[in-house]
N, C-alpha and C. Protein backbone atom coordinates (compact mmCIF):
# COMPACT_ATOMS: atom_id res chain seq x y z
N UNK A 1 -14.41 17.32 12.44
CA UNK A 1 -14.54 16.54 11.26
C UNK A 1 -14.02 15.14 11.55
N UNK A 2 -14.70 14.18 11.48
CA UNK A 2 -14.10 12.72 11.66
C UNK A 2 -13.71 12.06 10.62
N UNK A 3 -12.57 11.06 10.74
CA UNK A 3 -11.89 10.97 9.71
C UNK A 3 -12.50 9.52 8.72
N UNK A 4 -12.41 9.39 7.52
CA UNK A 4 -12.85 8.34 6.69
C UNK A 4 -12.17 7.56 7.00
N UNK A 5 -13.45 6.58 6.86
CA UNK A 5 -12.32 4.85 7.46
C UNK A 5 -11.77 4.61 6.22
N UNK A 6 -10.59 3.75 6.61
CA UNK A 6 -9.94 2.99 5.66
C UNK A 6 -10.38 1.68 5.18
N UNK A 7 -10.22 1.64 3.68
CA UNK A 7 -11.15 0.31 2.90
C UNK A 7 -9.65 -0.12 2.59
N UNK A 8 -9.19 -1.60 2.98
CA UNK A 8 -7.98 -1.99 2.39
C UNK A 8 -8.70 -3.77 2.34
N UNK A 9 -8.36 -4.52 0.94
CA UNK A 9 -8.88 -5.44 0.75
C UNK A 9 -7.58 -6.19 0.00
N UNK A 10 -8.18 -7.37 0.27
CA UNK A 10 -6.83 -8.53 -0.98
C UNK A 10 -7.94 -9.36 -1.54
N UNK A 11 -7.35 -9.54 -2.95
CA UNK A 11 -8.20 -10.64 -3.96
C UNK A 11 -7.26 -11.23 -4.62
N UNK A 12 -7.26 -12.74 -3.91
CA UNK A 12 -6.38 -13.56 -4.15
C UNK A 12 -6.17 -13.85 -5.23
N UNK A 13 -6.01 -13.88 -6.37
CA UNK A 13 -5.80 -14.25 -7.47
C UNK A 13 -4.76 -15.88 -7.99
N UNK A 14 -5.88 -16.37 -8.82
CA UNK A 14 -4.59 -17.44 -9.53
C UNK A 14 -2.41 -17.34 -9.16
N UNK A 15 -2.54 -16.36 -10.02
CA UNK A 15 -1.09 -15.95 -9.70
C UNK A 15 -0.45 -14.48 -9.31
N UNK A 16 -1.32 -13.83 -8.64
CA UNK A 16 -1.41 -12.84 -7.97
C UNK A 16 -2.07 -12.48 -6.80
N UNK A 17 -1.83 -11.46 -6.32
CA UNK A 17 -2.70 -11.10 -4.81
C UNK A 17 -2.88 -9.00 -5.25
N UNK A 18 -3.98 -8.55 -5.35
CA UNK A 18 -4.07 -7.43 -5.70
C UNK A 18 -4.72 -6.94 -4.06
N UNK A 19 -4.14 -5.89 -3.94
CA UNK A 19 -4.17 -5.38 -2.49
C UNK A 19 -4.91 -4.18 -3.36
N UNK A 20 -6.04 -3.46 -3.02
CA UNK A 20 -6.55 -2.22 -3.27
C UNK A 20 -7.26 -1.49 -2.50
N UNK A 21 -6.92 -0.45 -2.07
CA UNK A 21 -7.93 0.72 -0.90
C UNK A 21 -8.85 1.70 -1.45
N UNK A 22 -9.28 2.40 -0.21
CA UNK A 22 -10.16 3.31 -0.37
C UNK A 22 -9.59 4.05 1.12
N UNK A 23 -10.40 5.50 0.90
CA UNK A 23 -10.24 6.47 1.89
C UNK A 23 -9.38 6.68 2.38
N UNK A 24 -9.07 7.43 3.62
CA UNK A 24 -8.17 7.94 4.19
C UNK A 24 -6.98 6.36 4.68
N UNK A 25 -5.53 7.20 4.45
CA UNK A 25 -4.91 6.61 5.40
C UNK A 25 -3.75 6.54 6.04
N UNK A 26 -4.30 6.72 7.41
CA UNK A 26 -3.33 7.43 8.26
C UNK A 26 -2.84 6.69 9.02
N UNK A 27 -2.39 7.20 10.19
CA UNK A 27 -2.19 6.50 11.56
C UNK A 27 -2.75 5.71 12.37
N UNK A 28 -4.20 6.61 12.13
CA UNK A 28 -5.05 6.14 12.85
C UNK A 28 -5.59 4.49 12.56
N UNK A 29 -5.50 4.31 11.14
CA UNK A 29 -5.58 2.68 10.79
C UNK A 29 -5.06 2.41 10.17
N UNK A 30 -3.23 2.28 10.56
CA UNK A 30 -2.24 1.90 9.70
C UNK A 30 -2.08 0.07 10.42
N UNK A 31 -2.67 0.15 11.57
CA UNK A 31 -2.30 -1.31 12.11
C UNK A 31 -3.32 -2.45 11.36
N UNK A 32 -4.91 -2.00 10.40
CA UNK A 32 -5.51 -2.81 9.54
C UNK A 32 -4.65 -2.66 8.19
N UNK A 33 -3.84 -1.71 8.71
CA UNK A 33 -3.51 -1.51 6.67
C UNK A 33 -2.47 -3.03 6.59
N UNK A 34 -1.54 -2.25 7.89
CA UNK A 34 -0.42 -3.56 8.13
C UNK A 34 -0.75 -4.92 8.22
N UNK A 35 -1.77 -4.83 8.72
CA UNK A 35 -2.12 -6.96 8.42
C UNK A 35 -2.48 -7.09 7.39
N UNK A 36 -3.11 -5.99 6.53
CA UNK A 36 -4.08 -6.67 5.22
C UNK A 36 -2.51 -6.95 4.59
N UNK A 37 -1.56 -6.12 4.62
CA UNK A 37 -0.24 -6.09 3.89
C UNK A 37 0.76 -7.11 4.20
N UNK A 38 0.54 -7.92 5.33
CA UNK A 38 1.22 -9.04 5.74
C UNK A 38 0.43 -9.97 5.55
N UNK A 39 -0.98 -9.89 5.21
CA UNK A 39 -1.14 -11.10 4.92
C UNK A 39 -1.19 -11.47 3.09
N UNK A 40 -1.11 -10.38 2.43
CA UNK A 40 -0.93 -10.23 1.23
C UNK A 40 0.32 -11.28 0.69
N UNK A 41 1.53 -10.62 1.61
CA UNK A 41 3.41 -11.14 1.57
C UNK A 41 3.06 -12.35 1.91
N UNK A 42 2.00 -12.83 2.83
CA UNK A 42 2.05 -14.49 3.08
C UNK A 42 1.45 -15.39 1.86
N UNK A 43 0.46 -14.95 1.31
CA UNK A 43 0.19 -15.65 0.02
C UNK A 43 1.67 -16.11 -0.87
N UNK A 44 3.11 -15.27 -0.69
CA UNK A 44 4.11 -15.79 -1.29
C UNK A 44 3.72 -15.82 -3.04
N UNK A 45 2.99 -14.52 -3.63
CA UNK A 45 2.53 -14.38 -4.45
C UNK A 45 2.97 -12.76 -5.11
N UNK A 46 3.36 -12.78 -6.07
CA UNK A 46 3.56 -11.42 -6.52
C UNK A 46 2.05 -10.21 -6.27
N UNK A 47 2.42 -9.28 -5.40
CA UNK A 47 1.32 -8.53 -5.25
C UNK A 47 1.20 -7.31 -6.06
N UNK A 48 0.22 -6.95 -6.40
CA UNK A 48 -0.59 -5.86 -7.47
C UNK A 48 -1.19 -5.17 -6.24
N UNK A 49 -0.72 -3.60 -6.32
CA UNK A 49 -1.05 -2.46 -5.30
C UNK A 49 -2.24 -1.60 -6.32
N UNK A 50 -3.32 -1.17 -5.80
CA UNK A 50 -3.84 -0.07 -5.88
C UNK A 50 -4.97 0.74 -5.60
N UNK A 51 -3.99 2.16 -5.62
CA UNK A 51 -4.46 3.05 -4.32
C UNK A 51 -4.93 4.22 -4.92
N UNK A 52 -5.75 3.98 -5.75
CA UNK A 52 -6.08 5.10 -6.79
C UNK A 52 -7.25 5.45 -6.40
N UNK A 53 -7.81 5.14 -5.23
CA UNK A 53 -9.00 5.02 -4.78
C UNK A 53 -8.38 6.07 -2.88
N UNK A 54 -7.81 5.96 -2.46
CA UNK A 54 -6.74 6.57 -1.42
C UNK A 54 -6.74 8.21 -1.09
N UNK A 55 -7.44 8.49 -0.62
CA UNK A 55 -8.20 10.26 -0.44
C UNK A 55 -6.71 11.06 0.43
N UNK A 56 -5.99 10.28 1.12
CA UNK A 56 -5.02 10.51 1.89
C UNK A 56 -4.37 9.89 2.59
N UNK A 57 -2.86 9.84 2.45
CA UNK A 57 -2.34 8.85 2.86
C UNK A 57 -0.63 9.84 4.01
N UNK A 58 -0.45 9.91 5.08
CA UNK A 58 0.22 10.63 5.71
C UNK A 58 1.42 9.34 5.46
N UNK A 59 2.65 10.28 6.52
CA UNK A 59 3.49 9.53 6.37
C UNK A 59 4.23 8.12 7.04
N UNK A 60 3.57 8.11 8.43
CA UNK A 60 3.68 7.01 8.74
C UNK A 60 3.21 6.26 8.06
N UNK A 61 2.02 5.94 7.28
CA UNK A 61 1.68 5.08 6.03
C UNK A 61 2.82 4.58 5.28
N UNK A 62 3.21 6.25 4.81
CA UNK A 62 4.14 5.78 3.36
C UNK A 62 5.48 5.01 4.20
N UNK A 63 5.71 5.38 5.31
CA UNK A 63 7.23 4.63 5.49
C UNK A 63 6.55 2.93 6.21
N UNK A 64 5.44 2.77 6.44
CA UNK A 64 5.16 1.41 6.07
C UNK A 64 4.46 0.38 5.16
N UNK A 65 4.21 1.51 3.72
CA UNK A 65 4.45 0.90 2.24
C UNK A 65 5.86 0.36 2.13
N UNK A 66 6.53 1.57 2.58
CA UNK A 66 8.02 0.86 2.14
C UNK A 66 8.75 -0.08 2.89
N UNK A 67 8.35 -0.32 4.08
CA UNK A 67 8.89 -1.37 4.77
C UNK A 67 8.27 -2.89 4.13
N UNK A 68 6.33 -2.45 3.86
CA UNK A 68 6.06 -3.88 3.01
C UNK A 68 7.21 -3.64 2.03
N UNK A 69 7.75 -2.71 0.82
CA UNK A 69 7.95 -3.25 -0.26
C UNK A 69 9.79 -3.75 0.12
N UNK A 70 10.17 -3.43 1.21
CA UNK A 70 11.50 -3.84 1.43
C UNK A 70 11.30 -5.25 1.87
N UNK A 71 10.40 -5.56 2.79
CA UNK A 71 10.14 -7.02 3.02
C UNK A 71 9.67 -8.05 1.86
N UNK A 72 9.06 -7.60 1.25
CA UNK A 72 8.75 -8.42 -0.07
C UNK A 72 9.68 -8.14 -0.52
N UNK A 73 10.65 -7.77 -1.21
CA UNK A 73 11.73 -7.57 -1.71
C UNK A 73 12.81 -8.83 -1.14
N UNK A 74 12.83 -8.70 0.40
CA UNK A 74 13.68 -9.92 1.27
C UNK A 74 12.66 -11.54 0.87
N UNK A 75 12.05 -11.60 0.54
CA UNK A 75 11.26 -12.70 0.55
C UNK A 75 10.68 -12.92 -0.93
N UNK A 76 11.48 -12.42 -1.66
CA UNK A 76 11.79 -12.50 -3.40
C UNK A 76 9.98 -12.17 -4.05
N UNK A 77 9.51 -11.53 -3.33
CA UNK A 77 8.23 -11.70 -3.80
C UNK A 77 8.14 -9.86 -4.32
N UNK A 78 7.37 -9.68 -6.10
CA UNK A 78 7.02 -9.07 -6.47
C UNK A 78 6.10 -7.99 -6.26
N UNK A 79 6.36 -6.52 -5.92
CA UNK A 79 5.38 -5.45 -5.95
C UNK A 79 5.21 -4.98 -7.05
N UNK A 80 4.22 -4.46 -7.79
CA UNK A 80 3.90 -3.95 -9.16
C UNK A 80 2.26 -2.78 -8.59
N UNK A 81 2.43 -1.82 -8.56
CA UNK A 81 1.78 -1.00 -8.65
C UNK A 81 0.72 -0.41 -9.47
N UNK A 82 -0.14 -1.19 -10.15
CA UNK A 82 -1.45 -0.80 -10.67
C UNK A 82 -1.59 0.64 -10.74
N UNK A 83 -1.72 0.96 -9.56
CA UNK A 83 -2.75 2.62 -9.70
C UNK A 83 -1.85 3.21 -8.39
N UNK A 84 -1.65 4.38 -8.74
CA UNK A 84 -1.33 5.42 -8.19
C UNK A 84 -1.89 7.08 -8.12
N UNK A 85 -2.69 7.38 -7.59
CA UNK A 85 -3.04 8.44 -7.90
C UNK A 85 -2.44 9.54 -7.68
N UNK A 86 -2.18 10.77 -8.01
CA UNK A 86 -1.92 12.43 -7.57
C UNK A 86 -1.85 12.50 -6.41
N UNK A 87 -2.87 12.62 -5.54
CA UNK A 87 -2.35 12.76 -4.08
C UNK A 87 -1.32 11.86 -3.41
N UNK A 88 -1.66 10.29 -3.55
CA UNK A 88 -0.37 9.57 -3.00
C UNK A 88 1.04 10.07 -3.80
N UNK A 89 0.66 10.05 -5.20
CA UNK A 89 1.86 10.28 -5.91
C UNK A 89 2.60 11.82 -5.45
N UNK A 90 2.14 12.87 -5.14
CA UNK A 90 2.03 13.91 -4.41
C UNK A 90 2.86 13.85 -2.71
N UNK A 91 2.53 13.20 -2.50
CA UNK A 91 2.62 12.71 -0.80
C UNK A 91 4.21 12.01 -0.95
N UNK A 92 4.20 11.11 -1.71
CA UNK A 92 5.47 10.34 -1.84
C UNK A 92 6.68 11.26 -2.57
N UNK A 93 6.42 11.99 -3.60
CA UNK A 93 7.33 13.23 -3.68
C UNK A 93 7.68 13.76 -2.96
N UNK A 94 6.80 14.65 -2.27
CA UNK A 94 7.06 15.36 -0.84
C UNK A 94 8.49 14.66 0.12
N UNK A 95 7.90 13.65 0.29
CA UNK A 95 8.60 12.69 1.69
C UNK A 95 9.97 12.26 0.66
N UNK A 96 10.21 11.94 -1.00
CA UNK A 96 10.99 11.54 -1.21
C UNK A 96 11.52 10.03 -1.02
N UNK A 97 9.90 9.31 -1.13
CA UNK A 97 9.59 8.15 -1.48
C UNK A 97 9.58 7.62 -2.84
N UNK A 98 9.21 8.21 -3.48
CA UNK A 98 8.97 7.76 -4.84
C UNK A 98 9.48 6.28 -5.45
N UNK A 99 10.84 6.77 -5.52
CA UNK A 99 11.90 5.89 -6.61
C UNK A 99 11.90 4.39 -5.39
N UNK A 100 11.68 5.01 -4.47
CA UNK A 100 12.16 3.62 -3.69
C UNK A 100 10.85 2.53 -3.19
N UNK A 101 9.76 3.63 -3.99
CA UNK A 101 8.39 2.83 -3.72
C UNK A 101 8.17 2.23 -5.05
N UNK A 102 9.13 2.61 -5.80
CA UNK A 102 8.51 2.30 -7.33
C UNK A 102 7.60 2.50 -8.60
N UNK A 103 7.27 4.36 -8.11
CA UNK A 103 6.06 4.80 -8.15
C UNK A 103 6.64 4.96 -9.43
């Protein structure tokens, strides 16, 4: 079974930057997830997450959601979470992400 690519996009907004995916996401393309997510933090713009669209998300993922949201955090810039679905929301329980992702 081969795995679904990952859809990760930014739409710059006036006074926002909304980061939103699709499909799987794993390991295997956590290094597109990570630039779309650094270049999000470079806009220096409060970013709007959502992953309600996100079929699967393992955990090297989630512990580099949370490194974006600790770095935006160092660089005073806003995460706000739009959409979360069941499975991520699911996934981040598990691992005991939650509270510190802001879910």
């Amino acid at each position: 079974m081969s795995e679904a690519a990952a859809v990760i996009a930014i739409d710059n907004g006036k006074d926002s930057a909304l980061v939103s995916g699709e499909g799987e996401w794993t390991i295997n393309n956590a290094a597109e997830i990570k630039e779309t997510l650094v270049q999000a933090l470079a806009t220096e713009k409060p970013v709007s997450m959502d992953v309600t669209k996100v079929t699967r998300m393992d955990t090297p993922v989630m512990q580099l959601l949370l490194s974006f949201k600790q770095d935006a955090k160092g660089k005073g810039v806003d995460i706000d979470w739009q959409g979360v679905n069941e499975t991520v929301r699911a996934t981040s329980d598990i691992l005991g992400m939650s509270a510190q992702l802001g879910f």
